[in-house]
C-alpha atoms as a PDB file:
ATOM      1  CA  UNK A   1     -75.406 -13.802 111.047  1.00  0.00           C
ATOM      2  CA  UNK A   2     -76.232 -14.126 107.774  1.00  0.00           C
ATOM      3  CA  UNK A   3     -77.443 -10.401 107.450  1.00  0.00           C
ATOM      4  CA  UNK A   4     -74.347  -9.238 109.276  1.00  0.00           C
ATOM      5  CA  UNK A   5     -71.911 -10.729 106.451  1.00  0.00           C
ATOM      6  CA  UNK A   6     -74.098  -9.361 103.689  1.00  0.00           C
ATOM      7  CA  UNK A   7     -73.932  -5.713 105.367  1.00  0.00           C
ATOM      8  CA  UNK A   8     -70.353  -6.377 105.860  1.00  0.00           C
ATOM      9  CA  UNK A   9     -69.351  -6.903 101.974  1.00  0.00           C
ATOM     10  CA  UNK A  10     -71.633  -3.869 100.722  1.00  0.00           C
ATOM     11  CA  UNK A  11     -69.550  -1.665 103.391  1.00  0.00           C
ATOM     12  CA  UNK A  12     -66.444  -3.210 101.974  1.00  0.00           C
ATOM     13  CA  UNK A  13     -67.882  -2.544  98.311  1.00  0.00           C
ATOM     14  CA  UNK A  14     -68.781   0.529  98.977  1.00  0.00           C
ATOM     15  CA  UNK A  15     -65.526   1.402 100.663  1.00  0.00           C
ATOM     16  CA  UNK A  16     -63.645   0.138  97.791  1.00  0.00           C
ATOM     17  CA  UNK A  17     -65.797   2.194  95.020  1.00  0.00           C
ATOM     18  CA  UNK A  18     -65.416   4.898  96.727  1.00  0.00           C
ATOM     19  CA  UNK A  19     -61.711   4.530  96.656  1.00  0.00           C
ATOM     20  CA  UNK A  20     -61.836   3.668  93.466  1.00  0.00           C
ATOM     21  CA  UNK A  21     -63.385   6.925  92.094  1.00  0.00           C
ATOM     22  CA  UNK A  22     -61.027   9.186  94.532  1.00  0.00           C
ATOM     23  CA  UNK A  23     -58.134   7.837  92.593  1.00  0.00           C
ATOM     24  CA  UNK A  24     -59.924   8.079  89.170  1.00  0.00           C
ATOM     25  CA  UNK A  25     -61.475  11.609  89.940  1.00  0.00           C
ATOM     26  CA  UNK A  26     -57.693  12.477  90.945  1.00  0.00           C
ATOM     27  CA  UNK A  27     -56.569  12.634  87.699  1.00  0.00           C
ATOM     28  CA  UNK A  28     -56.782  15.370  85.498  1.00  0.00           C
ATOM     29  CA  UNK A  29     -58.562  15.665  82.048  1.00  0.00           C
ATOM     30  CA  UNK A  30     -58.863  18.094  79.237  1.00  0.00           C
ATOM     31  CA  UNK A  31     -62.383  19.587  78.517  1.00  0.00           C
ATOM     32  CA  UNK A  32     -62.297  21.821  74.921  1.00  0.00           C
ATOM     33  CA  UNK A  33     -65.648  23.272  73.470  1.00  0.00           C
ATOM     34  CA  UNK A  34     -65.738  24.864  70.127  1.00  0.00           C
ATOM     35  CA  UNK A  35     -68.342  26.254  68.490  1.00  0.00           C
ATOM     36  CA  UNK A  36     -69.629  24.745  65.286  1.00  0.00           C
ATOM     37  CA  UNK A  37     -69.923  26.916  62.328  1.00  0.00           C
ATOM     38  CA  UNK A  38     -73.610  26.804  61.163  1.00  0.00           C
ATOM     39  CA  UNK A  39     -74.048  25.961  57.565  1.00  0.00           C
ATOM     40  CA  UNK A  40     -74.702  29.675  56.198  1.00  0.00           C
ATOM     41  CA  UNK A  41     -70.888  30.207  56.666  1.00  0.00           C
ATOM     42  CA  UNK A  42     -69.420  27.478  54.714  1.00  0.00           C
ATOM     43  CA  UNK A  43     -67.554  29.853  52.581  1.00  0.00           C
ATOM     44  CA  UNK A  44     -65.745  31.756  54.857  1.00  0.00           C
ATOM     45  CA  UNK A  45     -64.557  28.195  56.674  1.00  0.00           C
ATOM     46  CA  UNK A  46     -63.818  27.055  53.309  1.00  0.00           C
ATOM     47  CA  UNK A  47     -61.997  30.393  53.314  1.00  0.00           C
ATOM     48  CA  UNK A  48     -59.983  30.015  56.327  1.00  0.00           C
ATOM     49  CA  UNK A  49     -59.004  26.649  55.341  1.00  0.00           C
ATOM     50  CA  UNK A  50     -57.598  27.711  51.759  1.00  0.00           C
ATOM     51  CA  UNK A  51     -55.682  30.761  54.089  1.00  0.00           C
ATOM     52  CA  UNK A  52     -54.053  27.525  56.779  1.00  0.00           C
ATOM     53  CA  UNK A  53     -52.620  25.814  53.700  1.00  0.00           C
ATOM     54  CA  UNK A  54     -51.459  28.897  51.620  1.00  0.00           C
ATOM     55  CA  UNK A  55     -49.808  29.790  54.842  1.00  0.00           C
ATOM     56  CA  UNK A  56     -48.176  26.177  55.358  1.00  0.00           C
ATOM     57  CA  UNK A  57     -47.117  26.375  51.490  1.00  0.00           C
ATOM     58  CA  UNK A  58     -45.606  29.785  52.017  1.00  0.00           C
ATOM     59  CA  UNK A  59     -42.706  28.268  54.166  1.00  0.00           C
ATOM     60  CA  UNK A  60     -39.612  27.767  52.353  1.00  0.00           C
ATOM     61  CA  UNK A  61     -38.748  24.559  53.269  1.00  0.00           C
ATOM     62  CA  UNK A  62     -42.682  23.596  51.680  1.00  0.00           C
ATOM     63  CA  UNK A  63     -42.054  25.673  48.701  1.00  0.00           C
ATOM     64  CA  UNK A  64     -38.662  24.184  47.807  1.00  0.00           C
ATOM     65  CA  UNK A  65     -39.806  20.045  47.919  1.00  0.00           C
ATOM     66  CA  UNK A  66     -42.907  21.344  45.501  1.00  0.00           C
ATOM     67  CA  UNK A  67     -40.229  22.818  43.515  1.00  0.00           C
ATOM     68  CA  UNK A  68     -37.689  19.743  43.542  1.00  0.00           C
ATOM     69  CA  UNK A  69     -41.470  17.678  42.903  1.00  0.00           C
ATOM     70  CA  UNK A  70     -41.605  19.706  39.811  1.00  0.00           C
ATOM     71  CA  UNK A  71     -44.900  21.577  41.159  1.00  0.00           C
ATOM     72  CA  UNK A  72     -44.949  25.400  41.188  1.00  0.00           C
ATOM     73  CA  UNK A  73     -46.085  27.196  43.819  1.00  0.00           C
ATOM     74  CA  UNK A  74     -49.407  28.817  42.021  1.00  0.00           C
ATOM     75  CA  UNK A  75     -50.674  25.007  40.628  1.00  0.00           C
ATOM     76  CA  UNK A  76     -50.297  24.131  44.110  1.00  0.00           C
ATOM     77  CA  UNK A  77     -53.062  26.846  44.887  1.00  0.00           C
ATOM     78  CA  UNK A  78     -54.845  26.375  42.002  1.00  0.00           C
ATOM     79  CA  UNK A  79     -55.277  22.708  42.744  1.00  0.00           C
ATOM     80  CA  UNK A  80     -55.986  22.872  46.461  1.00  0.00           C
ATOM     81  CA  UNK A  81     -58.524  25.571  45.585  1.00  0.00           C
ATOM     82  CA  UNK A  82     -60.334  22.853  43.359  1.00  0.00           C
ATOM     83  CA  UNK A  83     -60.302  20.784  46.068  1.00  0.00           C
ATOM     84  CA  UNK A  84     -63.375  19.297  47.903  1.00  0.00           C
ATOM     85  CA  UNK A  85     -64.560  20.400  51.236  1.00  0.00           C
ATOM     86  CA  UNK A  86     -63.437  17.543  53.029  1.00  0.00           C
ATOM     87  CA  UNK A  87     -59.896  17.126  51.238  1.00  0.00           C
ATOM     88  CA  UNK A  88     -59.499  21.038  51.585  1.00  0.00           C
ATOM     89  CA  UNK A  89     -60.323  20.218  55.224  1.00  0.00           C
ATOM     90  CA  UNK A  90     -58.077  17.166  55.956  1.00  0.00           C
ATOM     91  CA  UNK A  91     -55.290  18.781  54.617  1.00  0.00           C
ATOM     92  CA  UNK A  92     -55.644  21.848  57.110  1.00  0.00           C
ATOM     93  CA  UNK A  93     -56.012  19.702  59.828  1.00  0.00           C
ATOM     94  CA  UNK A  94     -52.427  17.850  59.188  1.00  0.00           C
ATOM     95  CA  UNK A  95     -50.940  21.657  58.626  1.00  0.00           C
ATOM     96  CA  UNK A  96     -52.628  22.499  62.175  1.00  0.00           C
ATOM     97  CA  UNK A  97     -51.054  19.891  63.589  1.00  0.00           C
ATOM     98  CA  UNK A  98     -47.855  20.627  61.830  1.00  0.00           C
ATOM     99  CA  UNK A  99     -47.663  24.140  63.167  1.00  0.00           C
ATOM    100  CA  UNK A 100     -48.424  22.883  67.028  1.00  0.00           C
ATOM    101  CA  UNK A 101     -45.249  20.571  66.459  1.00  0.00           C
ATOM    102  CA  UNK A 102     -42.208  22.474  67.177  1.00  0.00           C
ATOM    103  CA  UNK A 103     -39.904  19.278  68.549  1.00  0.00           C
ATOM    104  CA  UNK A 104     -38.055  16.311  66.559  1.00  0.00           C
ATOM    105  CA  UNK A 105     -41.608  14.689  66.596  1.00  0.00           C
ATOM    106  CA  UNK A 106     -43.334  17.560  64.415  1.00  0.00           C
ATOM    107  CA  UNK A 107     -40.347  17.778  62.122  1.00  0.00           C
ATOM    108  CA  UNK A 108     -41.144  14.091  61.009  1.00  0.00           C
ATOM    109  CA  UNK A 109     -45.000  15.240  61.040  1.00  0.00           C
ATOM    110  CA  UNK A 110     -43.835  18.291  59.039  1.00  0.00           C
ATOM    111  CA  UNK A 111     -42.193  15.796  56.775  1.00  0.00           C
ATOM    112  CA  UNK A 112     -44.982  13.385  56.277  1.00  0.00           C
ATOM    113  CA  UNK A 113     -47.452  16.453  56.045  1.00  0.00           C
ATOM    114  CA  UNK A 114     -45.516  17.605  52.637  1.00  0.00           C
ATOM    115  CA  UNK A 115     -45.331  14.279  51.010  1.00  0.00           C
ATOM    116  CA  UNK A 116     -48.859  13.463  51.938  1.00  0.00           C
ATOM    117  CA  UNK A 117     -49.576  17.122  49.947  1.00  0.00           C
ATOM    118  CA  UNK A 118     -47.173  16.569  47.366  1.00  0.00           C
ATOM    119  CA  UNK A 119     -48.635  13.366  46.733  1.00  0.00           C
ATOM    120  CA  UNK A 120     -52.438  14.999  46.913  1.00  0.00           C
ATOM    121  CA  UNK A 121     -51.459  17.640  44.457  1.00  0.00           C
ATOM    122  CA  UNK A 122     -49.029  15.144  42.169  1.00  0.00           C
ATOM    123  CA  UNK A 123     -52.473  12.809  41.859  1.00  0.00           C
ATOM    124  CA  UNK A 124     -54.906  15.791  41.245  1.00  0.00           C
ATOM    125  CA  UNK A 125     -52.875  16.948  38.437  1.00  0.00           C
ATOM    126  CA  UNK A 126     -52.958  13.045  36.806  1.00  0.00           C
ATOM    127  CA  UNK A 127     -49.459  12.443  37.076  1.00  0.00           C
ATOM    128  CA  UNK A 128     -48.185   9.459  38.293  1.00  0.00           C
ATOM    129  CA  UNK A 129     -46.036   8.963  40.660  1.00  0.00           C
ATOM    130  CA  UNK A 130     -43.199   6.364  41.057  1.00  0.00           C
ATOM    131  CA  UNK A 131     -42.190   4.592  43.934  1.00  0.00           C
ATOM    132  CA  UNK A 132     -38.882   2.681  43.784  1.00  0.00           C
END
């Protein structure tokens, strides 16, 4: 009797595990590969990262806060080109994610993007800035 009750709650374990992974297995996930750029080729991602930003500073809406900030357009790209890898690569990642956002969502990403930059290239060039 004793064996019987055993078998019977690893049936009902089983049952309910089973269960269990239909419903997780039911839902669907996102698998993205990449390939990672070997380190021979740093300067043409360092490259590619210079031509996201210069793109994102382009736009007119970009060009005209740097403007208002007091920054013109070429010490932007002078100062972003004397950036470090990994700044030079944070920063493309927010305008990436920028571009992708085309609702009232990226707008205020969009927004905090160019004050995060202005900021960036207000502190690189030693000035400071004022919060009130």
């Amino acid at each position: 009797m004793v064996t019987i009750r055993r078998t019977a709650w690893f049936f009902v374990l089983a049952i309910v595990m089973a269960g269990w992974m239909g419903v997780l297995g039911s839902f669907r996930g996102v698998a993205e590969a990449g390939v990672i750029a070997s380190h021979g080729g740093a300067g043409d991602l360092r490259a590619g990262e210079i031509a996201k930003v210069q793109t994102f500073l382009e736009q007119k809406v970009v060009m005209q806060k740097l403007v208002d900030y007091g920054v013109s357009p070429e010490e932007a790209m002078a100062k972003i080109r004397s950036m470090s890898d990994s700044d030079l690569h944070r920063l493309a990642t927010l305008t990436d994610r920028v571009a992708a956002g085309a609702d009232g969502v990226g707008w205020l990403i969009g927004l905090a993007v160019l004050v995060i930059l202005v900021l960036v290239i207000l502190m690189l060039m030693d000035r400071r800035v004022v919060v009130r």
